[in-house]
Protein backbone atom coordinates (compact mmCIF):
# COMPACT_ATOMS: atom_id res chain seq x y z
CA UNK A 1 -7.58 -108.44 -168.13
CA UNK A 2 -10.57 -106.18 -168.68
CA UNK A 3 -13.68 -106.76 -170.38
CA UNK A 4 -16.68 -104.48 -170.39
CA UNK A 5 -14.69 -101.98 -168.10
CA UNK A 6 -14.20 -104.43 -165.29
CA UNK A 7 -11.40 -105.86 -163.91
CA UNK A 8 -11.92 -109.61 -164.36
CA UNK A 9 -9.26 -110.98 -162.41
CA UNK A 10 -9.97 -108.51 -159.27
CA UNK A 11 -13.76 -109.92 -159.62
CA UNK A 12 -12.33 -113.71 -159.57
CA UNK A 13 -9.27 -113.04 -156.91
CA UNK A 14 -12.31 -111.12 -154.79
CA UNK A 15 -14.69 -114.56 -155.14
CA UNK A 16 -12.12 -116.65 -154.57
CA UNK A 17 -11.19 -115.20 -151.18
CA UNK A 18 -14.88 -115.51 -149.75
CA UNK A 19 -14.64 -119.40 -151.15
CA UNK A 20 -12.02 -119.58 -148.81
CA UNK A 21 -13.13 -117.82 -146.11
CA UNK A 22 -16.89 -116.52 -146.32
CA UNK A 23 -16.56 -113.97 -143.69
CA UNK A 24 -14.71 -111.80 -146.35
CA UNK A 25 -17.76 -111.32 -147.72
CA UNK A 26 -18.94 -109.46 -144.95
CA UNK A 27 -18.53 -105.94 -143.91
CA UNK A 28 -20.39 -102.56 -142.94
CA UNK A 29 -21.32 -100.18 -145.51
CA UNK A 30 -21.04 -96.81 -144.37
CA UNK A 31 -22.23 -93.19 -145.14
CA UNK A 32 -21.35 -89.53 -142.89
CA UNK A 33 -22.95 -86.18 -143.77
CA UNK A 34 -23.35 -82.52 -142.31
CA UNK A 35 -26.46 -80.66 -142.94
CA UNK A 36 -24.81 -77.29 -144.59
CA UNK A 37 -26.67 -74.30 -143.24
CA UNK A 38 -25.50 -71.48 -145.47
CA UNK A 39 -27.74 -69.86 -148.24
CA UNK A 40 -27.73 -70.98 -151.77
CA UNK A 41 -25.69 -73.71 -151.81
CA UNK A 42 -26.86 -77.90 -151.66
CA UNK A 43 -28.37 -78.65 -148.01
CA UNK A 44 -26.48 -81.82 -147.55
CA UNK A 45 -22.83 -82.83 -148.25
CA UNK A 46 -20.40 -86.54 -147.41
CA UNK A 47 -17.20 -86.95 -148.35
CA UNK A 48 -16.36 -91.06 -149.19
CA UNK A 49 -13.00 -92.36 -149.90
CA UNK A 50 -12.14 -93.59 -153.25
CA UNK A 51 -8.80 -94.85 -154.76
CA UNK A 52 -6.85 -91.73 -155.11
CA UNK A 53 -8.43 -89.56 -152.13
CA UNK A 54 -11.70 -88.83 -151.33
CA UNK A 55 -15.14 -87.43 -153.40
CA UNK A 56 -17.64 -85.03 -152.45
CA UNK A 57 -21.11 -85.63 -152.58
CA UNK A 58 -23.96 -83.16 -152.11
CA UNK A 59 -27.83 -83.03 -152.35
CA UNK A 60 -30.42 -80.01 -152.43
CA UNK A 61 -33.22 -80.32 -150.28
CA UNK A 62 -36.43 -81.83 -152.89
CA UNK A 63 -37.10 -78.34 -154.58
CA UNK A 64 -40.85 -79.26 -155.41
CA UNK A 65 -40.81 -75.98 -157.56
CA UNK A 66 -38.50 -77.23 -159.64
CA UNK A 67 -34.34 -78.78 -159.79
CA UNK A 68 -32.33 -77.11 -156.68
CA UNK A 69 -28.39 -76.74 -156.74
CA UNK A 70 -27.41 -80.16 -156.57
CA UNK A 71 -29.27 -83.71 -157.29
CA UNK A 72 -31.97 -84.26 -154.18
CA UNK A 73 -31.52 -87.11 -152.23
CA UNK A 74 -34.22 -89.80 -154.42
CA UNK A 75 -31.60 -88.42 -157.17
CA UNK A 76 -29.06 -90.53 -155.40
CA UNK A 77 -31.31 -93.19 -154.42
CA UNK A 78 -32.42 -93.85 -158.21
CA UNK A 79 -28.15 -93.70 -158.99
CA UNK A 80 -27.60 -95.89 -156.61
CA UNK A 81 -30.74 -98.60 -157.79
CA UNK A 82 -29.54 -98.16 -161.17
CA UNK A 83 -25.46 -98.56 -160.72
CA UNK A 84 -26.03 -101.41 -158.29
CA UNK A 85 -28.31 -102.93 -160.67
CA UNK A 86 -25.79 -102.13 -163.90
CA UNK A 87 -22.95 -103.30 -162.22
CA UNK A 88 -24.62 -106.68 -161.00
CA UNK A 89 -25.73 -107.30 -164.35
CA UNK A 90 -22.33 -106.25 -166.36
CA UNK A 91 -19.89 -107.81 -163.66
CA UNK A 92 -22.15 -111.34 -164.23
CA UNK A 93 -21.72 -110.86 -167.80
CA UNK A 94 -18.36 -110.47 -167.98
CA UNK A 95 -17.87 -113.62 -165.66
CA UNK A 96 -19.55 -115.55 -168.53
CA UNK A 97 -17.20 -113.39 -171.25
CA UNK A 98 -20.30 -112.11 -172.73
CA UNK A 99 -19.03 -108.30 -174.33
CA UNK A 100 -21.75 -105.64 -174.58
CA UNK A 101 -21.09 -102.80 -176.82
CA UNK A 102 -23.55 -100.27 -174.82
CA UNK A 103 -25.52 -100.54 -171.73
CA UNK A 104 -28.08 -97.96 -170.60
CA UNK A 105 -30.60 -98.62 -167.59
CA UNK A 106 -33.30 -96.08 -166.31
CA UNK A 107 -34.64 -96.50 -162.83
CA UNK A 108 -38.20 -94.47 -162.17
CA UNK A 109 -40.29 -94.80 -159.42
CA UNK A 110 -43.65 -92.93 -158.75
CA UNK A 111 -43.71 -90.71 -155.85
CA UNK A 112 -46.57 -89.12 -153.36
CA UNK A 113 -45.74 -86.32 -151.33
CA UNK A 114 -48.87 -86.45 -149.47
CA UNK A 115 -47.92 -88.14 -146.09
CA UNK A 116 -44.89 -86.55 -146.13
CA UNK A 117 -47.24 -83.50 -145.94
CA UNK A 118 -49.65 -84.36 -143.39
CA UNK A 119 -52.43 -84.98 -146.09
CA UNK A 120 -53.60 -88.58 -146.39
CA UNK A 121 -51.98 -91.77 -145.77
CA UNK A 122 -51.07 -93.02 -149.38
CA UNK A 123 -47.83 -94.84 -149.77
CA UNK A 124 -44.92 -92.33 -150.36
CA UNK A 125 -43.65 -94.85 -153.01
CA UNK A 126 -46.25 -96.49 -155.57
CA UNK A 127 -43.48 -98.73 -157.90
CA UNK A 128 -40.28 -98.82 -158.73
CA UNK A 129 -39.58 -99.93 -162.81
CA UNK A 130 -36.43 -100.79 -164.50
CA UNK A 131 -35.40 -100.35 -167.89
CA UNK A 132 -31.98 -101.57 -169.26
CA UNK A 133 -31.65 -101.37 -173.23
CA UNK A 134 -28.32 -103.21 -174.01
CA UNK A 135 -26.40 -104.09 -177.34
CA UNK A 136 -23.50 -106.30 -178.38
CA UNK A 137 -22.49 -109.46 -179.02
CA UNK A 138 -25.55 -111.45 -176.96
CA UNK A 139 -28.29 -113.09 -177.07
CA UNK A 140 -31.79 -111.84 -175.79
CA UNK A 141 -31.59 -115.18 -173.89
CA UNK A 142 -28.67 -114.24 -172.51
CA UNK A 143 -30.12 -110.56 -171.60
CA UNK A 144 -33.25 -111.99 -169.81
CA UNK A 145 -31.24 -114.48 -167.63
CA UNK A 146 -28.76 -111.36 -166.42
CA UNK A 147 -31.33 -109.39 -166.23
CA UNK A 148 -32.83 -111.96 -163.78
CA UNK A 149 -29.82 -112.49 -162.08
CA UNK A 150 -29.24 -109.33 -161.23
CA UNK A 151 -32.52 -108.68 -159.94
CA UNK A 152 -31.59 -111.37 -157.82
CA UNK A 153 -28.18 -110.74 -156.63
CA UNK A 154 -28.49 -106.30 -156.80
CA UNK A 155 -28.11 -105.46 -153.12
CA UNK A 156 -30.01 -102.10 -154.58
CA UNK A 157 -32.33 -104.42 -155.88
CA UNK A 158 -32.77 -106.63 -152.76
CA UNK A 159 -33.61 -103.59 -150.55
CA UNK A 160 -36.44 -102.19 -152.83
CA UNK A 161 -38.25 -106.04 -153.21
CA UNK A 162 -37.89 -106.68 -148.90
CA UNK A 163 -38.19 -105.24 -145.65
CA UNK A 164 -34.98 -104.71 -143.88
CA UNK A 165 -34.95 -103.98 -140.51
CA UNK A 166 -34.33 -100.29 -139.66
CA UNK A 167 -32.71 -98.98 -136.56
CA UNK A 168 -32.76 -95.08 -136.41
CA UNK A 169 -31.59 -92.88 -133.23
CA UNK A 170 -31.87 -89.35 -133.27
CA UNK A 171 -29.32 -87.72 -130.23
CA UNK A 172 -29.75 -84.46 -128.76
CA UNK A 173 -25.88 -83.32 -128.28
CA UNK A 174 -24.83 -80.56 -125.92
């Protein structure tokens, strides 16, 4: 059965497995990509798997005079904020059978290039915000506790409000 464009039986088979056994709930989330090196074209590209094969994604370097040939990389951060966030909040909603009719969420944040530059020391990120207008058959009750919730549960959501510890190499191969 599907409600809201989810799967609701996948959602309760999938939370009923980690019941059982709660290191289902565990995995690694992984991402690949080659810097591209020919002219014209996006800088960066990954293929991921998805249910019938694989899909391409590909970022410009940030064009600060303006959009480059594909999204820039805080494109895809934003996307990812905002369909983390989304899907939180509409897979929690359809768990309590609540049916929304439309669902739109913005993600902003304000940005300073100038450490990134060499040029001062200000924070590179001032603030996230999160808007998400909804309509259908709910309360605004109902809205403010999923939206809480899913600032709560959002993994997207959970990175931006803590520090997560970082381990980055960089290999020189020959």
């Amino acid at each position: 059965m599907n409600l809201n464009n989810i799967d609701i039986k996948q959602v309760r088979d999938y939370k009923e497995v980690i019941r059982k056994d709660p290191r289902e709930a565990k995995f690694t989330a992984k991402i690949e990509g080659d810097w591209i090196f020919e002219q014209g074209g996006p800088q960066f590209r990954s293929t991921v798997k998805v249910k019938d094969g694989t899909y391409q994604m590909e970022a410009s370097h940030p064009n600060f005079a303006g959009p480059g040939t594909r999204p820039g990389p805080m494109a895809f951060g934003l996307f990812w904020f905002a369909a983390c966030y989304s899907s939180t909040f509409m897979t929690e909603a359809t768990l309590r059978n609540i049916t929304f009719t439309a669902v739109k969420t913005k993600v902003e944040a304000d940005l300073d290039y100038t450490a990134q530059f060499d040029l001062g020391e200000q924070p590179l990120i001032n603030e996230y915000r999160v808007l998400m207008e909804v309509s259908g058959d709910v309360t605004d009750a109902q809205v403010q506790d999923l939206k809480e919730y899913a600032l709560g549960r959002c993994m997207g959501m959970f990175t931006i409000q803590h520090a997560i510890p970082l381990k980055a190499q960089a290999r020189l191969i020959r």
